[in-house]
Structures are given as C-alpha cells and as structure tokens.
N, C-alpha and C. Protein backbone atom coordinates (compact mmCIF):
# COMPACT_ATOMS: atom_id res chain seq x y z
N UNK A 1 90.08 100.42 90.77
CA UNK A 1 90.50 101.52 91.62
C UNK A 1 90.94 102.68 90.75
N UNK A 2 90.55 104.30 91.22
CA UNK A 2 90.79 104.83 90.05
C UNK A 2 89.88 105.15 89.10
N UNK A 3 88.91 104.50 88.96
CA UNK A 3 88.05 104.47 87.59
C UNK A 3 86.46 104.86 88.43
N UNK A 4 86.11 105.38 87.38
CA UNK A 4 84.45 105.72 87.11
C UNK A 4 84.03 105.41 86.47
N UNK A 5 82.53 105.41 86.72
CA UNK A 5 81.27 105.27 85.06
C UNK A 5 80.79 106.74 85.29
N UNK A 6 80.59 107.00 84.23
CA UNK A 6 80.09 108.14 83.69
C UNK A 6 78.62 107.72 83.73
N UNK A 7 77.66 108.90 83.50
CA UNK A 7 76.19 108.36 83.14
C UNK A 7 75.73 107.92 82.12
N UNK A 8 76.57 107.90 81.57
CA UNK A 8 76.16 106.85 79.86
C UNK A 8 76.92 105.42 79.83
N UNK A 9 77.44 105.26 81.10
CA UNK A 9 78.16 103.72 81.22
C UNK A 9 79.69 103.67 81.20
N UNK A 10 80.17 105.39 80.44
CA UNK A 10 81.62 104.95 80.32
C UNK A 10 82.51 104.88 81.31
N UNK A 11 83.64 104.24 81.19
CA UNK A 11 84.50 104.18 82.50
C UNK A 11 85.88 104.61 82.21
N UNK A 12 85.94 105.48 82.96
CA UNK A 12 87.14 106.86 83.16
C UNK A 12 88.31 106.12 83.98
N UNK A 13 89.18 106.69 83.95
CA UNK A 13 90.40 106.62 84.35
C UNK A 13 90.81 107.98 85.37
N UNK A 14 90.33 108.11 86.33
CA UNK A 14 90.33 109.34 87.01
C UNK A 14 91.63 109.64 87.26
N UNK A 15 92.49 109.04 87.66
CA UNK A 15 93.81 109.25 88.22
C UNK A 15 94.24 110.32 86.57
N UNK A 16 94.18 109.72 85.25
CA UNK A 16 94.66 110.21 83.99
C UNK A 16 94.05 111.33 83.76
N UNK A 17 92.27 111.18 84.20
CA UNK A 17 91.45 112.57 83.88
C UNK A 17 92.27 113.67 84.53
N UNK A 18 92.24 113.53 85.80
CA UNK A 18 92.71 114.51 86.26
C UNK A 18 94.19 115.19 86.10
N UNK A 19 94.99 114.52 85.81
CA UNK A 19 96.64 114.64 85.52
C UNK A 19 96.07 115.20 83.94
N UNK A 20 95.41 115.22 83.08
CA UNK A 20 95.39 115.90 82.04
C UNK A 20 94.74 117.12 82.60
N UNK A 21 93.59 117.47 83.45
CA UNK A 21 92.95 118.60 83.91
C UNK A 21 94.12 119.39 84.59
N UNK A 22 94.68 118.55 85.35
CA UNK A 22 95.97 119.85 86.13
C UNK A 22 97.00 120.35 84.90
N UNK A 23 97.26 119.77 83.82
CA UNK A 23 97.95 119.81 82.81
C UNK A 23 97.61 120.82 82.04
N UNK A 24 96.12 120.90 81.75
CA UNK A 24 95.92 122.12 81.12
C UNK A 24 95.59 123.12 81.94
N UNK A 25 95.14 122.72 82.90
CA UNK A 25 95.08 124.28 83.84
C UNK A 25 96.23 125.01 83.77
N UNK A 26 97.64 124.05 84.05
CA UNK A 26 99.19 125.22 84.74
C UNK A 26 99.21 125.76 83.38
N UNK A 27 98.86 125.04 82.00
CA UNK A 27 99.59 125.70 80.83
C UNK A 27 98.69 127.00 80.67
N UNK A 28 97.43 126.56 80.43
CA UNK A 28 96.56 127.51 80.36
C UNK A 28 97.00 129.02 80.93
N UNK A 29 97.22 128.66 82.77
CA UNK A 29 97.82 129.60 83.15
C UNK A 29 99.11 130.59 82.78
N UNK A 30 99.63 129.63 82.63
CA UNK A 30 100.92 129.71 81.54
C UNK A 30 100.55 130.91 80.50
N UNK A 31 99.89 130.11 79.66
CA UNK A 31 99.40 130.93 78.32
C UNK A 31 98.97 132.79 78.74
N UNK A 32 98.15 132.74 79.84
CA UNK A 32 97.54 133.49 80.46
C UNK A 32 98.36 134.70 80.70
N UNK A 33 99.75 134.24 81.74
CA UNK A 33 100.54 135.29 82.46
C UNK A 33 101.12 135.71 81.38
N UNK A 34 101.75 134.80 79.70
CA UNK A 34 102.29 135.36 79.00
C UNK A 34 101.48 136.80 78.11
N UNK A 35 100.31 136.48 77.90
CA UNK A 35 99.33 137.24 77.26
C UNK A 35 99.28 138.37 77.93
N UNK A 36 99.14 138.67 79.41
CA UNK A 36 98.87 139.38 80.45
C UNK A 36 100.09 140.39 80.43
N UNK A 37 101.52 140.30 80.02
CA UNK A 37 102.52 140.34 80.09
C UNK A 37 102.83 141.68 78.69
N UNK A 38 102.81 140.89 77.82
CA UNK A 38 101.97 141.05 76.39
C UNK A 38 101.32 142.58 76.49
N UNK A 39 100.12 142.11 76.88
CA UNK A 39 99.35 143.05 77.07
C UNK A 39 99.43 144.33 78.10
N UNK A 40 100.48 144.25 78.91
CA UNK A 40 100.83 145.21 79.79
C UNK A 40 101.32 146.24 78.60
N UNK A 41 102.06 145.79 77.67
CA UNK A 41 102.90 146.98 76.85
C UNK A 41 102.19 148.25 76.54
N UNK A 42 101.04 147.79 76.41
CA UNK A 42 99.86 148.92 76.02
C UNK A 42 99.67 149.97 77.15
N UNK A 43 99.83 149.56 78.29
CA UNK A 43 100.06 150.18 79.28
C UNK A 43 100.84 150.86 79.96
N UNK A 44 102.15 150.51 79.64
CA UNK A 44 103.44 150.93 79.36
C UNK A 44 103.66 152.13 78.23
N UNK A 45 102.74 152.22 77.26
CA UNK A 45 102.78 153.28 76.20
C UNK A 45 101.92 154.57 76.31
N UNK A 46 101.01 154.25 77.23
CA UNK A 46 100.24 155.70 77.80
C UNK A 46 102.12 156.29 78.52
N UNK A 47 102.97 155.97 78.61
CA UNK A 47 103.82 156.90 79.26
C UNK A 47 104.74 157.27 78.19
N UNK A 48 104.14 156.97 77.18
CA UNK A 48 105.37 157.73 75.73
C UNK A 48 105.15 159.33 75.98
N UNK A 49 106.54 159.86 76.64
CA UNK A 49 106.10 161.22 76.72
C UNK A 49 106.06 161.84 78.01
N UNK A 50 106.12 161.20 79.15
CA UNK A 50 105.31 161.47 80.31
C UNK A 50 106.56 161.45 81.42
N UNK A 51 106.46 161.76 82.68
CA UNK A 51 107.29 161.89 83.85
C UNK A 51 106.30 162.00 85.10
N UNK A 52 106.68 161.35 85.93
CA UNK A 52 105.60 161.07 87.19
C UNK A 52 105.84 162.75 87.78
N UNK A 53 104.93 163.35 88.34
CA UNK A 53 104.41 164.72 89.02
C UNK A 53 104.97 164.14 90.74
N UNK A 54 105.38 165.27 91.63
CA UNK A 54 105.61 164.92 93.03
C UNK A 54 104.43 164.56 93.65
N UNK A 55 103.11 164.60 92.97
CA UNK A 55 102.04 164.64 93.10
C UNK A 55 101.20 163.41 92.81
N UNK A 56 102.03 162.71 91.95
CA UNK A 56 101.83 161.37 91.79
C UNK A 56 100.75 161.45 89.84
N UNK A 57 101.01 162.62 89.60
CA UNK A 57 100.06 162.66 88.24
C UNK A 57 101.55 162.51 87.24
N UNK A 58 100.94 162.33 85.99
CA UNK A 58 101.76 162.78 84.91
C UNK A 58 102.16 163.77 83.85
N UNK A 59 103.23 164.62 83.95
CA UNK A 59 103.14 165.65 83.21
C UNK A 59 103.84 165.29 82.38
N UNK A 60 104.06 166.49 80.87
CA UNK A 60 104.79 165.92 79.52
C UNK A 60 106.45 166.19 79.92
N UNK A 61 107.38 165.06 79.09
CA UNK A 61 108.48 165.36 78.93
C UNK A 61 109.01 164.56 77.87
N UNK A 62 109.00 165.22 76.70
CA UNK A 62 109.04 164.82 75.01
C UNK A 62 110.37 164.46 75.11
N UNK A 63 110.50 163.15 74.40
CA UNK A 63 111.91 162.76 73.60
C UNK A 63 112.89 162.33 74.84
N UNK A 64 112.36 161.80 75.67
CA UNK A 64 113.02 160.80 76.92
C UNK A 64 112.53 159.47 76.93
N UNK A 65 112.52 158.82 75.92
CA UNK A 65 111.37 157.90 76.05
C UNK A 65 112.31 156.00 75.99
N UNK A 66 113.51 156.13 75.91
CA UNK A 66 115.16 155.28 75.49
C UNK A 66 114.59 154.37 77.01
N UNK A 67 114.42 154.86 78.14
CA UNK A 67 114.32 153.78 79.05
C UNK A 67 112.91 152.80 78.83
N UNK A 68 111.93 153.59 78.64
CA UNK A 68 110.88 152.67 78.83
C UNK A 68 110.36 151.66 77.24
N UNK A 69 111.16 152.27 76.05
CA UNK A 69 111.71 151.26 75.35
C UNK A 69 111.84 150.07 75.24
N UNK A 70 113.34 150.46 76.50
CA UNK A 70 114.05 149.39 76.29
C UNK A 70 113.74 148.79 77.71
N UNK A 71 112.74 149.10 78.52
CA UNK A 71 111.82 148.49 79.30
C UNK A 71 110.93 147.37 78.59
N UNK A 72 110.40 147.81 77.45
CA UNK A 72 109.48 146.74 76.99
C UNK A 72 110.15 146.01 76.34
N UNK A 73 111.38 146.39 76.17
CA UNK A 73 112.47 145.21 75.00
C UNK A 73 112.78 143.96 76.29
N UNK A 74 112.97 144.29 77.18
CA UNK A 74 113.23 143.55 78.23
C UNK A 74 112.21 142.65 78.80
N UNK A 75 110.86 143.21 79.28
CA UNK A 75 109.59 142.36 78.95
C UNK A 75 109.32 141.21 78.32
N UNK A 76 109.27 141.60 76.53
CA UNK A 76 109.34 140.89 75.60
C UNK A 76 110.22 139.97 75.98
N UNK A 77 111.79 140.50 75.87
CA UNK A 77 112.70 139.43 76.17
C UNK A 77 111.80 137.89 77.22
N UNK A 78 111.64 138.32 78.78
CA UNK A 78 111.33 137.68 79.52
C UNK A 78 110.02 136.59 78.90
N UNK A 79 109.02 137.16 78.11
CA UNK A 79 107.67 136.80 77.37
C UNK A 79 108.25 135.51 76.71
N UNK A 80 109.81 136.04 75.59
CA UNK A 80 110.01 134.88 74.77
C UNK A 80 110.89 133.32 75.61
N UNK A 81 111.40 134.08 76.58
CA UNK A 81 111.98 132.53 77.25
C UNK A 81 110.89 131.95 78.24
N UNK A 82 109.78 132.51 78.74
CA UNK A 82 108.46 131.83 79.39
C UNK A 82 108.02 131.12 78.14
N UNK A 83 108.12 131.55 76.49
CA UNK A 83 107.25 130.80 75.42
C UNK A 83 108.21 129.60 75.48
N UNK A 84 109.48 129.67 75.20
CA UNK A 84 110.41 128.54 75.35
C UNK A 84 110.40 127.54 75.83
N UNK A 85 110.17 128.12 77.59
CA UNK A 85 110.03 127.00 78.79
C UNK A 85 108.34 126.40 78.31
N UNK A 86 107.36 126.75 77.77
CA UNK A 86 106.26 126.44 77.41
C UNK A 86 106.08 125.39 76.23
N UNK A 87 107.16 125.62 75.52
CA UNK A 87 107.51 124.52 74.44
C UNK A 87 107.07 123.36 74.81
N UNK A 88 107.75 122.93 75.87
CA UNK A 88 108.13 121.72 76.03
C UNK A 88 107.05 121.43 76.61
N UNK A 89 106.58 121.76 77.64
CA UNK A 89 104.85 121.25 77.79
C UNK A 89 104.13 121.21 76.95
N UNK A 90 103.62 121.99 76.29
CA UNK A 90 103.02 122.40 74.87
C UNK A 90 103.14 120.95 74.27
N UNK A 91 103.75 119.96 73.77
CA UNK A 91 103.88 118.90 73.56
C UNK A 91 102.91 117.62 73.60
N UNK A 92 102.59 117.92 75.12
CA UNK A 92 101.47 117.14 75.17
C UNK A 92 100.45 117.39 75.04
N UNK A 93 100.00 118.66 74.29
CA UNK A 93 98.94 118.64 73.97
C UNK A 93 98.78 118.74 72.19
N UNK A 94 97.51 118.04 71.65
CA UNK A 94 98.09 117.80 70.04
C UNK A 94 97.61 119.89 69.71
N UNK A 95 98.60 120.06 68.38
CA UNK A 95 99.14 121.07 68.06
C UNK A 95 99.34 122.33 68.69
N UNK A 96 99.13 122.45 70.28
CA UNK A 96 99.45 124.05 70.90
C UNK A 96 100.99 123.92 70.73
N UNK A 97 102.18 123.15 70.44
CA UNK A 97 103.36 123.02 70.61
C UNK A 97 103.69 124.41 69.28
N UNK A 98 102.99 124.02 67.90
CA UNK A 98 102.94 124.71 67.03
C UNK A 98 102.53 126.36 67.03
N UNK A 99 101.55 126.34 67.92
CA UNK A 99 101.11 127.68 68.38
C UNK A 99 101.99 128.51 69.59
N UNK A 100 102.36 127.95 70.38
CA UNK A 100 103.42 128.50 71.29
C UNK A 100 105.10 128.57 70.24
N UNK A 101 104.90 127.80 69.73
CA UNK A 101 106.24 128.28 68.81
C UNK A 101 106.25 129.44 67.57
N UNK A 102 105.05 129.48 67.44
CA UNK A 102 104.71 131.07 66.56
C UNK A 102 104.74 132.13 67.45
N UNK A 103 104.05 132.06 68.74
CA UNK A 103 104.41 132.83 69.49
C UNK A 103 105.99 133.20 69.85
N UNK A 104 106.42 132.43 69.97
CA UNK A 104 108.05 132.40 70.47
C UNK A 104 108.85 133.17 69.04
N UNK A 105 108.50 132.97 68.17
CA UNK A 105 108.78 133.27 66.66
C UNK A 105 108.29 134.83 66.67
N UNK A 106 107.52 135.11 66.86
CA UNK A 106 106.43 136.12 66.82
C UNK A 106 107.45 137.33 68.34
N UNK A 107 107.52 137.12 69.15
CA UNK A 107 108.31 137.69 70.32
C UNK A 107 109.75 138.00 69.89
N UNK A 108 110.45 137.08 68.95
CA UNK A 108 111.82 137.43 68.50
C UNK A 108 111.66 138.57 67.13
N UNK A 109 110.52 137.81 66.52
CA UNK A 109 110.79 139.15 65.30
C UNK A 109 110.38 140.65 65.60
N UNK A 110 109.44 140.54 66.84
CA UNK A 110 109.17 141.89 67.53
C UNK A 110 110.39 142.66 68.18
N UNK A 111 111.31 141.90 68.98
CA UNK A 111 112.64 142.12 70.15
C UNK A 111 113.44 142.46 68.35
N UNK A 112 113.68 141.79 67.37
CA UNK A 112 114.72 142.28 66.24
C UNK A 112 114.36 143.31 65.66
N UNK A 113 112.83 144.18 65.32
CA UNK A 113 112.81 145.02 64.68
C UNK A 113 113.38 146.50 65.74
N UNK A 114 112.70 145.95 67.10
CA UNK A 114 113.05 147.26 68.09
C UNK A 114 115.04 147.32 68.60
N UNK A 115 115.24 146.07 68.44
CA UNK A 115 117.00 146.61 68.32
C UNK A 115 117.49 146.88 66.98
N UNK A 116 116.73 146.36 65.99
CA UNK A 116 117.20 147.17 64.40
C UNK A 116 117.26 148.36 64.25
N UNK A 117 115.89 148.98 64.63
CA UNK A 117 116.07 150.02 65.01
C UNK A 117 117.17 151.46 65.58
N UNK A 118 117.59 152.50 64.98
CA UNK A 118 118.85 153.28 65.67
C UNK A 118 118.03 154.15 66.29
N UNK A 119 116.88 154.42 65.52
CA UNK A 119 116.40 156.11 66.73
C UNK A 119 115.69 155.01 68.05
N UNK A 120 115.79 153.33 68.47
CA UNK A 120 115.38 153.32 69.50
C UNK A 120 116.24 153.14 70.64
N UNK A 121 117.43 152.86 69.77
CA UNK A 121 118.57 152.57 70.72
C UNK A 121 119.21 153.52 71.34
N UNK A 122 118.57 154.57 71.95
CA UNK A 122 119.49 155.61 72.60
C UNK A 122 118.30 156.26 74.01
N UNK A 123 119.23 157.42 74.86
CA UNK A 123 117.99 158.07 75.53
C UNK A 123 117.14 158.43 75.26
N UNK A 124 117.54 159.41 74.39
CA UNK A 124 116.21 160.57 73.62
C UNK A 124 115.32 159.86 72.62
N UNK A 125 114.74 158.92 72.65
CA UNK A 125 113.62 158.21 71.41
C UNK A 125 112.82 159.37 71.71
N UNK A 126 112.77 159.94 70.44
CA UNK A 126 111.39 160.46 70.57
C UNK A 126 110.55 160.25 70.79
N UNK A 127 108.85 160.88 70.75
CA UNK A 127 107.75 160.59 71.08
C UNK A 127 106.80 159.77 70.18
N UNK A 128 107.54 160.28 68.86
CA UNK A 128 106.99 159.56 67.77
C UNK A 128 107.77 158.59 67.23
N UNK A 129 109.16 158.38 67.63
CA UNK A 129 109.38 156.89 67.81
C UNK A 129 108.95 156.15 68.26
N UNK A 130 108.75 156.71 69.65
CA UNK A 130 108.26 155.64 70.53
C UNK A 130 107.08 155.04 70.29
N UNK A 131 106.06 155.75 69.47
CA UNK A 131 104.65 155.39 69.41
C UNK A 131 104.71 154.73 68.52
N UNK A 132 105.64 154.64 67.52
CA UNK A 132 105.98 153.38 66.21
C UNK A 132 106.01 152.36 66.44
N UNK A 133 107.26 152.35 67.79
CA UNK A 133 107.46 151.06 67.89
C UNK A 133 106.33 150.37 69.34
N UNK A 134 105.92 151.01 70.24
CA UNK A 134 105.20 150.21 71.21
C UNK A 134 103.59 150.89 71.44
N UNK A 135 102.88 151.57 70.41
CA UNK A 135 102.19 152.11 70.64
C UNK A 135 100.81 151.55 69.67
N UNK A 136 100.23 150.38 69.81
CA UNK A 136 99.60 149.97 68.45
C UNK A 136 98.43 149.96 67.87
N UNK A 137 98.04 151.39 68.66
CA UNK A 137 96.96 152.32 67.81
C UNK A 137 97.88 153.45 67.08
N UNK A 138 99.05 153.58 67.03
CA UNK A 138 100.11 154.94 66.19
C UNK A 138 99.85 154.48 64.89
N UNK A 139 99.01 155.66 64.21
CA UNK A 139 99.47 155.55 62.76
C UNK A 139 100.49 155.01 61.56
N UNK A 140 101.78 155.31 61.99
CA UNK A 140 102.93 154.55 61.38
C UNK A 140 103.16 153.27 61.91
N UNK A 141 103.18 152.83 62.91
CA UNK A 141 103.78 151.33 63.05
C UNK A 141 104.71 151.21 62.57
N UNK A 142 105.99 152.01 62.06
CA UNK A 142 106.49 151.57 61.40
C UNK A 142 108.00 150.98 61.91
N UNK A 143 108.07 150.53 63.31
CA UNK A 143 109.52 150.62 64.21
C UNK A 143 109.05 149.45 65.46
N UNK A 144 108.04 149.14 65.07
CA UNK A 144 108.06 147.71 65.86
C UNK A 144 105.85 147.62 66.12
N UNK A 145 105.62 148.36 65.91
CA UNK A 145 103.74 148.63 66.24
C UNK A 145 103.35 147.20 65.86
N UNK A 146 103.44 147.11 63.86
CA UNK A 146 102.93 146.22 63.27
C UNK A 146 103.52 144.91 64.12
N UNK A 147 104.82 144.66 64.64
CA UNK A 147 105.26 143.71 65.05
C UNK A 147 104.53 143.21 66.30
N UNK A 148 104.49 144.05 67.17
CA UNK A 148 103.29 143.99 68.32
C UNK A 148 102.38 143.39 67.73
N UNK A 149 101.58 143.83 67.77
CA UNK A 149 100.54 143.18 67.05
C UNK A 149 99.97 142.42 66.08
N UNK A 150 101.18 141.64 65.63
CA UNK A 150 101.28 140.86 64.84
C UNK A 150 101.38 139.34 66.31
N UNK A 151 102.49 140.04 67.25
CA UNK A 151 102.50 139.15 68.69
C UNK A 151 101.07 138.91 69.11
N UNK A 152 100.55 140.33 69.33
CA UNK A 152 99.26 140.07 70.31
C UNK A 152 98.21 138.94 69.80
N UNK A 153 98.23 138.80 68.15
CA UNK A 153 97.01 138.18 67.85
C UNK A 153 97.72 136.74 68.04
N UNK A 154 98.84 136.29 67.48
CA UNK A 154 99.18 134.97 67.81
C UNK A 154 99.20 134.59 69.47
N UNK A 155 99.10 135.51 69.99
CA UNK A 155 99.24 135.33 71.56
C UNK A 155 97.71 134.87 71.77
N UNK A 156 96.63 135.86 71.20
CA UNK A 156 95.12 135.42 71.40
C UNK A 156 94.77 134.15 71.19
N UNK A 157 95.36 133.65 70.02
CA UNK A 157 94.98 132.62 69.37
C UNK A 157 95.83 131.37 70.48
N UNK A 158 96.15 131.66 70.60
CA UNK A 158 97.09 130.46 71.66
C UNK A 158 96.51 130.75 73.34
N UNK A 159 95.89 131.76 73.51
CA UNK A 159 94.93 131.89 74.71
C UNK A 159 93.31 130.90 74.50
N UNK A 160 93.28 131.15 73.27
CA UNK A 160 92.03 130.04 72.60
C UNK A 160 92.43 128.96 72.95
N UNK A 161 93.18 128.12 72.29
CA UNK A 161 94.06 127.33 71.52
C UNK A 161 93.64 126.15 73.58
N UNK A 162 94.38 127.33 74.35
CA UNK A 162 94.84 126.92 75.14
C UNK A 162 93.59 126.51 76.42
N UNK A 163 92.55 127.39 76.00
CA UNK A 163 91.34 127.27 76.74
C UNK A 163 90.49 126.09 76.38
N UNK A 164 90.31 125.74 75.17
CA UNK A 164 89.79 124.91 74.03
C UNK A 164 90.47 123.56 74.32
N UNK A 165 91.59 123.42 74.54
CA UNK A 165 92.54 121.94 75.53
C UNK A 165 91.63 121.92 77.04
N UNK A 166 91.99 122.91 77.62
CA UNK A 166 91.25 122.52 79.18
C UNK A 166 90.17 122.38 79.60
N UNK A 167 89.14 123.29 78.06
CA UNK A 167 87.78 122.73 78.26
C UNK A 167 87.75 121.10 77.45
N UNK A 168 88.12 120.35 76.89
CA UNK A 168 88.27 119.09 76.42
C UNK A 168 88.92 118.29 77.44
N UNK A 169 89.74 118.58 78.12
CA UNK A 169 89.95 117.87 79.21
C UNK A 169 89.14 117.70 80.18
N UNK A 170 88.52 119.17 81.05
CA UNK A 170 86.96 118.46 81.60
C UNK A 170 85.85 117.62 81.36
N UNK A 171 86.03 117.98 79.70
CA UNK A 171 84.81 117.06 79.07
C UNK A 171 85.02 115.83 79.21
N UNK A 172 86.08 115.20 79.51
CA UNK A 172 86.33 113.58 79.70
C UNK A 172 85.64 113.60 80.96
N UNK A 173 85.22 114.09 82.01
CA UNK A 173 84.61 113.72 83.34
C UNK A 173 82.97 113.92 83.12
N UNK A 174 82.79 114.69 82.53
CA UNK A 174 81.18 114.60 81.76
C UNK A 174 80.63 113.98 81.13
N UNK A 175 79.11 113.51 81.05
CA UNK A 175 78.89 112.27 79.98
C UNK A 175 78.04 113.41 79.34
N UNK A 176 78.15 112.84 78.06
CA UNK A 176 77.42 113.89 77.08
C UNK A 176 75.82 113.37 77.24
N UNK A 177 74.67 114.21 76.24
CA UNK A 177 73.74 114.24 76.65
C UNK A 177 73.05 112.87 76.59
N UNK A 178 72.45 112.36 76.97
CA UNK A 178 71.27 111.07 76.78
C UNK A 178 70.79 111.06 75.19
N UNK A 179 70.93 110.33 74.90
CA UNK A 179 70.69 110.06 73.38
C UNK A 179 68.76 109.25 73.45
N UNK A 180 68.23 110.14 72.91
CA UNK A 180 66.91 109.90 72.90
C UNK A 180 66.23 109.21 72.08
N UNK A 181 65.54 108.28 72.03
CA UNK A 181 64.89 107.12 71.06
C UNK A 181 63.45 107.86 70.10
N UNK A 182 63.23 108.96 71.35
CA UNK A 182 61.74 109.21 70.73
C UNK A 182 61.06 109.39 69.21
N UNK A 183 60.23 109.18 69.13
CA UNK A 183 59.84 109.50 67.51
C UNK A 183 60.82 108.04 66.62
N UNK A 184 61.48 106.99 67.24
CA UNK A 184 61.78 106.10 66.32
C UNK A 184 61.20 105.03 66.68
C-alpha cells in the first residue's frame, strides 16, 4: 500500500515521493518570494530622486531620498529573518542549508554596510548616495551597491540550488530511459 513500480520495475514509496515533492515545492517557493523580494530593490531605486505628481507621474526631488533607504533597510531586514526561518527546512535537503545560510550572511553584511553608513542615516541622502548604496548599475557602489549584489547572486544561486532539489524530487516518480541492448 503506498508503493509503485515504475516502468523499469522499480518500486516507489509514494506516500515519501510525494512528502519530498511538497517539500521542495514550499521551499522552492520559499526561495522564490525571497529572491522576488530581493529583487524588488531595483525597483525601489528608479525612485532615487523622485516624488509622485497629483497626476500619478514622477517628478524630480534631489536629496530626499532617507525614507526609501531606510525602506529597503527594512525589506532586507524582513528577507534576512524569512532566510532564518528557511534554515531550518533547508536541512533536509543535502547542502541548500549551506546556501541559504550565505544568503542569510550575505543580507546582514548588506543591512551593516547601509547602517555603517552616516550620509544614509538621515532625511536628506542624497541622490548619489542613494545610488551607492541601492542602485546596482551606479558607478561607485561604494555604500552598500557592491553589497547588493554580492546578495543578488548568492540569492540566484540558491534559486538554482533550490530548483535543482525539486526537479530531483520529481525524478523519483519517473523511470529513466529504457536501456537498449541493440548492437550487443
């Protein structure tokens, strides 16, 4: 009860197949919303500079830039305790535990360079602060950019990491190809 043959004879444990398939799906997802999250910042940085129009467009307003900052400091924040709570699932699968903890590593040294920071800690960040620290096509990087993106790629790699588990978990319900005699 429970069990299958596969088309090559093997016999599955369906109840387990599947409890590993739902397993990597939620993390996967997991992995997903954090990346997604992540990746909003970039989106968040088209407004270095900017003030919504009554009109609903954006016009310039230089060197107000202290809230949406410390908007993405807050983000991040939220990013690194979802990597946290991810830890611990992460576990059961062999080494994403290691990769979600670079991430988590990777989210704190980003959140320490942008409160190290003094020109970010106030209202008026400039424009070209701001693009230092959350902007990571800005030339300088030099106030949190490189740190971003030092996040984003460990974040990719653990979007792999994490896809690469749930496609191996389907593969237990598949029988691989027919092994062919011909020509022997």
């Amino acid at each position: 009860e429970g069990q299958a043959a596969k088309a090559d004879g093997t016999v599955i444990d369906l109840v387990k197949v599947s409890t590993e398939i739902k397993d990597a799906i939620e993390f996967a997802a997991s992995v997903k919303e954090v990346e997604t999250l992540i990746k909003s910042v970039d989106e968040l940085a088209k407004a270095i500079g900017k003030k919504i129009k009554d009109d609903g467009s954006l016009e310039d307003e230089t060197n107000h830039n202290g809230s949406l900052v410390t908007g993405v400091y807050q983000l991040i924040s939220d990013v690194k305790s979802k990597l946290t709570k991810l830890e611990t699932v992460a576990s059961k699968f062999a080494g994403l535990k290691e990769k979600v903890s670079a991430a988590k590593v990777s989210s704190g040294t980003f959140l320490d360079k942008l409160k190290g920071e003094s020109d970010l800690r106030k209202e008026g960040v400039t424009d070209a602060h701001a693009k230092s620290a959350i902007l990571v096509t800005d030339v300088t990087k030099d106030k949190g950019a490189n740190e971003l993106i030092a996040l984003n790629t460990v974040i990719t790699n653990l979007v792999i990491a994490a896809k690469d588990e749930l496609d191996s978990a389907i593969s237990k319900l598949t029988a691989g190809p027919a092994k062919s005699n011909a020509g022997n």
